[in-house]
C-alpha atoms as a PDB file:
ATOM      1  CA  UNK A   1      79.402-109.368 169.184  1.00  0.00           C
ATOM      2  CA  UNK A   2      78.501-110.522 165.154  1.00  0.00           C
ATOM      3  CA  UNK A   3      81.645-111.293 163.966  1.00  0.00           C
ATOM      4  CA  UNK A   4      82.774-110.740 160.068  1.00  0.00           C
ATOM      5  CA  UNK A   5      83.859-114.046 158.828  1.00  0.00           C
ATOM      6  CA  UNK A   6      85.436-114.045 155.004  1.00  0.00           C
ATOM      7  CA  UNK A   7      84.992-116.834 152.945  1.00  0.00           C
ATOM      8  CA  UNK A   8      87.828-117.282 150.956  1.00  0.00           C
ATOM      9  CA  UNK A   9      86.657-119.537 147.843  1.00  0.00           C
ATOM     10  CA  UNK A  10      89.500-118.250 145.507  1.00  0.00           C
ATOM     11  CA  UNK A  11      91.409-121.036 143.630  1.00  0.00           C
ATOM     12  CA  UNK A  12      94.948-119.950 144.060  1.00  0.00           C
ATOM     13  CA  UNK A  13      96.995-119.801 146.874  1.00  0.00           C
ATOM     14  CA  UNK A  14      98.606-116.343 145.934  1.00  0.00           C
ATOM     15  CA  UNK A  15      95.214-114.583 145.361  1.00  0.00           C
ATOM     16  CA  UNK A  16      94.445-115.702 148.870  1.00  0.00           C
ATOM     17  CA  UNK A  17      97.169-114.507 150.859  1.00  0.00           C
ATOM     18  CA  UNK A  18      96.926-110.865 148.555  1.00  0.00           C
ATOM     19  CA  UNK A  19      93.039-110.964 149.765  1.00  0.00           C
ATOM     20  CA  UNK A  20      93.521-111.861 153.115  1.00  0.00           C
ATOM     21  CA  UNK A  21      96.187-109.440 153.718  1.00  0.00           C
ATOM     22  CA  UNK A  22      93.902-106.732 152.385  1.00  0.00           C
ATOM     23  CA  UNK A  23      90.815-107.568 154.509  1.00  0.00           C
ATOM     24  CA  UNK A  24      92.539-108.589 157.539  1.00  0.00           C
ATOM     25  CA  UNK A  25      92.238-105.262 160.037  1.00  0.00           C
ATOM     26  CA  UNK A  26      88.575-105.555 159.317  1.00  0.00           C
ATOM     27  CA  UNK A  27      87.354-109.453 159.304  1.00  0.00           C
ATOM     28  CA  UNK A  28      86.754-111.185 162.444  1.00  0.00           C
ATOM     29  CA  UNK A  29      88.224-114.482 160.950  1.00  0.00           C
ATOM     30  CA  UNK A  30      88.777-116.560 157.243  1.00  0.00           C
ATOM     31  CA  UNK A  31      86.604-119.643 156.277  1.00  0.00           C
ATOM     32  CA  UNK A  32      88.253-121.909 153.479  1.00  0.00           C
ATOM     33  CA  UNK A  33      86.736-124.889 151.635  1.00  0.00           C
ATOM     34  CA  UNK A  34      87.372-127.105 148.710  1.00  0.00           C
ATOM     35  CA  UNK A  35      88.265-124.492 146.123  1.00  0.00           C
ATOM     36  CA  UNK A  36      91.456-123.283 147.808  1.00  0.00           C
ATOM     37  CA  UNK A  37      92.512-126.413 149.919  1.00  0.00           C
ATOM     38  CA  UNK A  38      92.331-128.373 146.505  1.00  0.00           C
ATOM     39  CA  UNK A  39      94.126-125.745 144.689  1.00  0.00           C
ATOM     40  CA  UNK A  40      96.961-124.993 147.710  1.00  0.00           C
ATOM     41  CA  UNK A  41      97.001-127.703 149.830  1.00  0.00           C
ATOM     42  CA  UNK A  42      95.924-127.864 153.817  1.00  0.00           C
ATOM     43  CA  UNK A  43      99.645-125.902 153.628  1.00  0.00           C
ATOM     44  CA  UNK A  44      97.511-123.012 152.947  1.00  0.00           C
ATOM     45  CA  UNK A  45      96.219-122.290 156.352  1.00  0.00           C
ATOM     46  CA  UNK A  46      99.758-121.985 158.041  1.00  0.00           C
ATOM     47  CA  UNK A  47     100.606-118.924 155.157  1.00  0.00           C
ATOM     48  CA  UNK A  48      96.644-117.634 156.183  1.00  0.00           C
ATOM     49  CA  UNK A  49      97.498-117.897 159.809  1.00  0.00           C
ATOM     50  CA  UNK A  50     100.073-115.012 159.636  1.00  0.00           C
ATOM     51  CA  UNK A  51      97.171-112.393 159.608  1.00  0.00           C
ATOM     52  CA  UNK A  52      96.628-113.757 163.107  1.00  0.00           C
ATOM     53  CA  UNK A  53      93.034-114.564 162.574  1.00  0.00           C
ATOM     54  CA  UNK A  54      91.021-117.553 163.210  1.00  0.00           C
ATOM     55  CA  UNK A  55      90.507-120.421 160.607  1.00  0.00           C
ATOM     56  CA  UNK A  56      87.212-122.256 159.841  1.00  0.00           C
ATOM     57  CA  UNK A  57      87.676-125.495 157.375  1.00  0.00           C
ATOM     58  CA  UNK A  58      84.038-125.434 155.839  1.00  0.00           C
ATOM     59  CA  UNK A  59      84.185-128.785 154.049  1.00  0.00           C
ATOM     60  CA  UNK A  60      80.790-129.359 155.566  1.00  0.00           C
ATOM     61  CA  UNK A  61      82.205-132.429 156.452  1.00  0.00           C
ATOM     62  CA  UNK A  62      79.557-136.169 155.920  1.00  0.00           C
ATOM     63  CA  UNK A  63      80.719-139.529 156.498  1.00  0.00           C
ATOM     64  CA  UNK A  64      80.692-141.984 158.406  1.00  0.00           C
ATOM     65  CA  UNK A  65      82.418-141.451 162.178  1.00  0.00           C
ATOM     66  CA  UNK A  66      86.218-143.031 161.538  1.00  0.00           C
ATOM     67  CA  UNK A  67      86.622-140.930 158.410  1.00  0.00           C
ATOM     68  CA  UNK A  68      84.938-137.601 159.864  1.00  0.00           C
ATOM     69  CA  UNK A  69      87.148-138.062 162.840  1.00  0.00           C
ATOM     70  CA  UNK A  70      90.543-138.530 160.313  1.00  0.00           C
ATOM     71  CA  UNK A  71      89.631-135.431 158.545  1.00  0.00           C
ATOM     72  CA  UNK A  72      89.047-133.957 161.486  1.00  0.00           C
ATOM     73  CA  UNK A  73      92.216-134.543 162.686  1.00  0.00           C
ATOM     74  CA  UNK A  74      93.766-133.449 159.530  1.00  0.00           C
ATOM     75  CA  UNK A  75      91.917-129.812 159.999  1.00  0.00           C
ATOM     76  CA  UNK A  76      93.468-129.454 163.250  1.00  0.00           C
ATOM     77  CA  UNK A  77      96.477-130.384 163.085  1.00  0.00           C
ATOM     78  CA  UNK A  78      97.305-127.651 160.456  1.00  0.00           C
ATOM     79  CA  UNK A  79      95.990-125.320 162.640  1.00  0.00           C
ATOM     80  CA  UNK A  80      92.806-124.665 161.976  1.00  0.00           C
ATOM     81  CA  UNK A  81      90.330-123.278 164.892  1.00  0.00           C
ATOM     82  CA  UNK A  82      87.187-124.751 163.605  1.00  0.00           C
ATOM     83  CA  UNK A  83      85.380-127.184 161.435  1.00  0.00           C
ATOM     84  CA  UNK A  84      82.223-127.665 159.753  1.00  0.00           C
ATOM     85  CA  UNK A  85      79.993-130.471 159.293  1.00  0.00           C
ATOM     86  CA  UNK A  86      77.024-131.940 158.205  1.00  0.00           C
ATOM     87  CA  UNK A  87      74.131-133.091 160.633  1.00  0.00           C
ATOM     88  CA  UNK A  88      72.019-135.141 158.685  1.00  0.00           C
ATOM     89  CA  UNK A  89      75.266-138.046 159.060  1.00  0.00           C
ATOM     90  CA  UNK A  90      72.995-138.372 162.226  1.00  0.00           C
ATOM     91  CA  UNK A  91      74.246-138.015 165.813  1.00  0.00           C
ATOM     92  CA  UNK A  92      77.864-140.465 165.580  1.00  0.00           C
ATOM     93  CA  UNK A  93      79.396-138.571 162.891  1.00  0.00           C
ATOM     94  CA  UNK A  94      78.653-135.283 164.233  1.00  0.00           C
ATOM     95  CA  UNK A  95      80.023-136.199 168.043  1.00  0.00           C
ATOM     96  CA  UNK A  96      83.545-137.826 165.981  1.00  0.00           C
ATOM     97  CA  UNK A  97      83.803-134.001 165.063  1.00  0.00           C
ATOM     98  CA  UNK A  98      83.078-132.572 167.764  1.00  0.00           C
ATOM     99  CA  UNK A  99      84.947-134.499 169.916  1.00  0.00           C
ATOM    100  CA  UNK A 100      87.962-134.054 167.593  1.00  0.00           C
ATOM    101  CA  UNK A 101      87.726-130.267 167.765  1.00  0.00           C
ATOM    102  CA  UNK A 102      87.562-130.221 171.112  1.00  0.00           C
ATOM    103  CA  UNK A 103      90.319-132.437 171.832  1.00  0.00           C
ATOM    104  CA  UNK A 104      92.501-129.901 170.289  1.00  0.00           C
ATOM    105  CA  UNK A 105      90.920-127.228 171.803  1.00  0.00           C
ATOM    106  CA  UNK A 106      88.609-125.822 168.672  1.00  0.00           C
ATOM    107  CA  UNK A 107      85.176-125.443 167.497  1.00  0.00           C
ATOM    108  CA  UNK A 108      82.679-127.546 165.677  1.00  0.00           C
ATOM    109  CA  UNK A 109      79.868-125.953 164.117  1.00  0.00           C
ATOM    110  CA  UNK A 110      76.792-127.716 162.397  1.00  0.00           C
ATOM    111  CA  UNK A 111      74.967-127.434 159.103  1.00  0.00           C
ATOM    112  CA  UNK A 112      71.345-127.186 159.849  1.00  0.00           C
ATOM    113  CA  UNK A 113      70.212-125.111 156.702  1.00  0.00           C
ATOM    114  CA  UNK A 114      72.054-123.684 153.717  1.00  0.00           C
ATOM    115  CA  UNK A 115      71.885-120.438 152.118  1.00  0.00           C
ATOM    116  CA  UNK A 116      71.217-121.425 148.488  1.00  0.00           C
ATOM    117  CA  UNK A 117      67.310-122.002 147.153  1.00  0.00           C
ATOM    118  CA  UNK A 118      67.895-125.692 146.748  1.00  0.00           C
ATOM    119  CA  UNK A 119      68.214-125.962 150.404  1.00  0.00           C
ATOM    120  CA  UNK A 120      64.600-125.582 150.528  1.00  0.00           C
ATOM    121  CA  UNK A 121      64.418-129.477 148.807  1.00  0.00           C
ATOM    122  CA  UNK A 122      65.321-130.934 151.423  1.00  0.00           C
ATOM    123  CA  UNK A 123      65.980-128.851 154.390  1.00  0.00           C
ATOM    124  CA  UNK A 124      62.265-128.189 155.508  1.00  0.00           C
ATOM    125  CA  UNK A 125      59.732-130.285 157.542  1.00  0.00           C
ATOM    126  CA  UNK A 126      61.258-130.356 160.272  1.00  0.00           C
ATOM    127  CA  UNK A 127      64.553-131.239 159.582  1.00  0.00           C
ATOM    128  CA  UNK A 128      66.772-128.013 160.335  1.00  0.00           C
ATOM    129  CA  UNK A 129      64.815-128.178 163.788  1.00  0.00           C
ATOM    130  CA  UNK A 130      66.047-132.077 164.604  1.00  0.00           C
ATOM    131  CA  UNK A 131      69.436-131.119 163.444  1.00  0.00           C
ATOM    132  CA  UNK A 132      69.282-127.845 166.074  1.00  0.00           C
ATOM    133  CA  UNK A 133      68.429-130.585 168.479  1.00  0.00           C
ATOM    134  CA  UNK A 134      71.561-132.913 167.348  1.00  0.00           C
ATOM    135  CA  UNK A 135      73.685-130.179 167.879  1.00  0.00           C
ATOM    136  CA  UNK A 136      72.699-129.223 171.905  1.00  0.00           C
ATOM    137  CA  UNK A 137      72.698-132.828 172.513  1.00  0.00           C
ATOM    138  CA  UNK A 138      76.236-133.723 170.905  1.00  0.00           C
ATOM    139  CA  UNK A 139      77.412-130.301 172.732  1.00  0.00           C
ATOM    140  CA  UNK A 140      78.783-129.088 169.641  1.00  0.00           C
ATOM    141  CA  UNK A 141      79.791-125.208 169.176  1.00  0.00           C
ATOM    142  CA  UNK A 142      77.062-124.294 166.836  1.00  0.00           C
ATOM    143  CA  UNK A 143      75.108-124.206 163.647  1.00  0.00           C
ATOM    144  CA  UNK A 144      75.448-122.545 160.169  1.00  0.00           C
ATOM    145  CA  UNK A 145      72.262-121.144 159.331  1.00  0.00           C
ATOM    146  CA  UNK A 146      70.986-118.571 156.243  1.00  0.00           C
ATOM    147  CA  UNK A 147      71.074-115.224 156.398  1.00  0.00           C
ATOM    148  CA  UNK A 148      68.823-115.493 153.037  1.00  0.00           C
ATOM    149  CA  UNK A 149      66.665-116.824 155.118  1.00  0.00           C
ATOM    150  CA  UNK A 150      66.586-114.748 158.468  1.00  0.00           C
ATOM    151  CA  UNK A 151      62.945-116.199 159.777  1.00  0.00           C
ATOM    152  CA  UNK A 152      64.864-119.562 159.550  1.00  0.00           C
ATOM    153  CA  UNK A 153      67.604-118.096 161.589  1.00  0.00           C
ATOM    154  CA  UNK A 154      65.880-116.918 163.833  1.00  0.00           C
ATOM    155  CA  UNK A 155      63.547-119.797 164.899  1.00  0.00           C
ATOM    156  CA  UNK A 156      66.854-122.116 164.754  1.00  0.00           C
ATOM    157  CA  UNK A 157      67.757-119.949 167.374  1.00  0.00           C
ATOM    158  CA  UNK A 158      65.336-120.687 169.530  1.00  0.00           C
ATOM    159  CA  UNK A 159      66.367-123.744 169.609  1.00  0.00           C
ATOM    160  CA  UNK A 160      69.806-123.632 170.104  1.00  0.00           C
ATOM    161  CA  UNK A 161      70.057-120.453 172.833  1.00  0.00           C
ATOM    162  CA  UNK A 162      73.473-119.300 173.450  1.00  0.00           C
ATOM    163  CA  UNK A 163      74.928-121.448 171.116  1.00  0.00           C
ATOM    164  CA  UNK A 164      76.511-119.717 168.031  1.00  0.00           C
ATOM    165  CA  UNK A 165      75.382-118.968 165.070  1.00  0.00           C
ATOM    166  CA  UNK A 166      77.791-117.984 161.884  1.00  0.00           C
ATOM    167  CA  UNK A 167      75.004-117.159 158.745  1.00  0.00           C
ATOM    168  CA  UNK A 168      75.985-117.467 154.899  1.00  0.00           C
ATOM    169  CA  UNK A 169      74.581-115.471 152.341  1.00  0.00           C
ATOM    170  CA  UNK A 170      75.324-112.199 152.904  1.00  0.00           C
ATOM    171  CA  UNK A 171      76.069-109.961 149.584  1.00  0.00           C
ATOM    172  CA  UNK A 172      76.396-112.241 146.483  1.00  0.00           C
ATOM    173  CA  UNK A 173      73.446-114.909 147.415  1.00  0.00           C
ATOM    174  CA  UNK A 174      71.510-111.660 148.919  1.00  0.00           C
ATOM    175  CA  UNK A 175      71.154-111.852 152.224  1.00  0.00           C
ATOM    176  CA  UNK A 176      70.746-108.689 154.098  1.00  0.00           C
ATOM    177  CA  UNK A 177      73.522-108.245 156.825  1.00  0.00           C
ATOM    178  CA  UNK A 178      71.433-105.452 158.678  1.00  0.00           C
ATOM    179  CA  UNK A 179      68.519-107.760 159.023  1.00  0.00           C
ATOM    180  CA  UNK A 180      70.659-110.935 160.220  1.00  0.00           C
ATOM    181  CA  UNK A 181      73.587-109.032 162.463  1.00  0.00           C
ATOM    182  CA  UNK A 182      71.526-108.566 165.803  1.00  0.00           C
ATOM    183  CA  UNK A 183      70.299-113.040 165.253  1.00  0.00           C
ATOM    184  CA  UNK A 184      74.024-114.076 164.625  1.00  0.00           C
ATOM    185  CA  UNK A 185      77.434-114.291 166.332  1.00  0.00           C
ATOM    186  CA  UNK A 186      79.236-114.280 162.507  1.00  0.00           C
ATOM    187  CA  UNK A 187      77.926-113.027 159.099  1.00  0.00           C
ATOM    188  CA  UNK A 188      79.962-115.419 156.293  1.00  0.00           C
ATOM    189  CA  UNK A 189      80.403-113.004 153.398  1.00  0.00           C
ATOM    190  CA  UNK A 190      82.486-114.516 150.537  1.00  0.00           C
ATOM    191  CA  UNK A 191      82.204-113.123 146.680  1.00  0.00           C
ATOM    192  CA  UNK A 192      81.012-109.550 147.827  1.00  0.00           C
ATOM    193  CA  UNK A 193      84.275-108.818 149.361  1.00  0.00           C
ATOM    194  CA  UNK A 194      86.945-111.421 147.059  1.00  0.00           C
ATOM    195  CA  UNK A 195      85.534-110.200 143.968  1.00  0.00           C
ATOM    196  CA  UNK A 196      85.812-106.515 144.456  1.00  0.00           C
ATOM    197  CA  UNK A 197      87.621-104.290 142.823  1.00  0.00           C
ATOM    198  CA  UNK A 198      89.197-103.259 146.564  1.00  0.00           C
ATOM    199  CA  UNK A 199      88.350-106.079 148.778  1.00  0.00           C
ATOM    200  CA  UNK A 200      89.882-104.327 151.558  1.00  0.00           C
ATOM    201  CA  UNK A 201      87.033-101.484 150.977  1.00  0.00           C
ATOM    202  CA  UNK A 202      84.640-103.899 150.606  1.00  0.00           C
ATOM    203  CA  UNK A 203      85.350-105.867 154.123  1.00  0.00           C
ATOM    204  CA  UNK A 204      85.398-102.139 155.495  1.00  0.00           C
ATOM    205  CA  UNK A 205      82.024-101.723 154.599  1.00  0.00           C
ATOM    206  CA  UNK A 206      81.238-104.825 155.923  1.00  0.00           C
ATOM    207  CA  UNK A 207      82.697-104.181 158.903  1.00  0.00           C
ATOM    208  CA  UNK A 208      79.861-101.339 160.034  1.00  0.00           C
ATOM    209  CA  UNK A 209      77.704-104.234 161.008  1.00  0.00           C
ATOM    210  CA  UNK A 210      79.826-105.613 163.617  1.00  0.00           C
ATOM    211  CA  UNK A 211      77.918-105.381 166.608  1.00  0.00           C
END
C-alpha cells in the first residue's frame, strides 16, 4: 500500500491542529520538522496524536552518535512513531538512531537523496547508492528518496528491496504522485495540501493515489 504522509511545515501550533483535523480521514500519517517543533514545542505531537495517526519527526537528524541517540530519545518519548536521519554521519550515527527507534518500538528511516535541485551537488556519484547500502546493513526501516526524481527512486530501490520507501516532492517541488505511487510505500506531500484553500479537499485528491 503507498501511504499519504502530510508534511506539516506550518509555524503555529493552532494552524496545525485546524490542518490536521481537516486532512485526517484521508492521510496515512503527519511528518513535522523544525518549523512547527520550534514554533510549538515537541508538546505539539501529543495535541497531533489525537487524530490517531502516526508521527514522523523529520529533523533529518546529523551528529555525532551520543547526541543523535539524545534526540532520539527526545522524539520518542513524546510519542512519536518515527524519525529521520541523515546517512552521510556514516554508519555509528545512523545505528544510535536506529537502535533508539527500535528500542521504543518505532521506525528509523534514512536520507539517501533529497527532493530539491541542490541535492544534485552533492548527492550523485555514487553516494545515494552507499547510503542505500548503510541503511540494509544498520537494519534501519528505510530511506527517503525523491519523487522529483523517480529514476533515482527507483534504482535506490533496487538496492534496498522490501525496505520502505516514503518520497518528497510531490505537488509544490513537482513531483508527479502517479509516476512515483506504484515505487513507494509513502508519498510526503506538504505545501500542496497546507496551503490550500480546503486542505481537506486537497488531501482528498491526494488520497486517489493510495494504492
Amino acid at each position: 500500500m503507498t501511504d499519504i504522509i502530510l508534511a506539516l511545515d506550518v509555524s503555529t501550533g493552532k494552524d496545525a491542529l485546524s490542518i490536521a483535523k481537516k486532512t485526517a480521514p484521508f492521510i496515512d500519517a503527519i511528518k513535522i520538522g523544525y518549523p512547527l517543533v520550534l514554533a510549538a514545542g515537541l508538546e505539539i505531537a501529543n495535541q497531533l496524536s489525537d487524530e490517531g495517526l502516526p508521527l514522523i519527526a523529520d529533523f533529518k537528524v546529523a551528529d555525532i552518535p551520543n547526541t543523535s541517540r539524545l534526540i532520539a530519545e527526545e522524539v520518542f518519548s513524546h510519542g512519536f512513531s518515527g524519525i529521520i536521519c541523515h546517512g552521510f554521519v556514516g554508519r555509528d550515527s545512523v545505528l544510535a538512531c536506529v537502535e533508539t527507534a527500535h528500542d521504543h518500538g518505532g521506525e528509523c528511516y534514512v536520507v539517501t537523496e533529497m527532493s530539491h535541485p541542490g541535492a544534485v551537488d552533492f548527492f550523485h556519484g555514487g553516494i545515494a547508492e552507499r547510503i542505500a547500502g548503510l541503511v540494509c546493513e544498520t537494519n534501519a526501516d528505510g530511506i527517503i528518496a525523491p519523487a522529483t526524481r523517480p529514476e533515482r527512486t527507483s534504482l535506490l530501490r533496487t538496492l534496498i528491496g522490501t525496505k520502505k520507501i516514503l518520497s518528497p516532492g510531490v505537488g509544490a517541488q513537482g513531483g508527479d504522485p502517479a509516476a512515483i505511487a506504484s515505487i513507494v510505500d509513502g508519498i510526503i506531500v506538504g505545501r500542496a495540501i497546507y496551503e490550500a484553500k480546503d486542505p481537506g479537499s486537497a488531501a482528498e485528491e491526494y488520497s486517489r493515489f493510495r494504492t
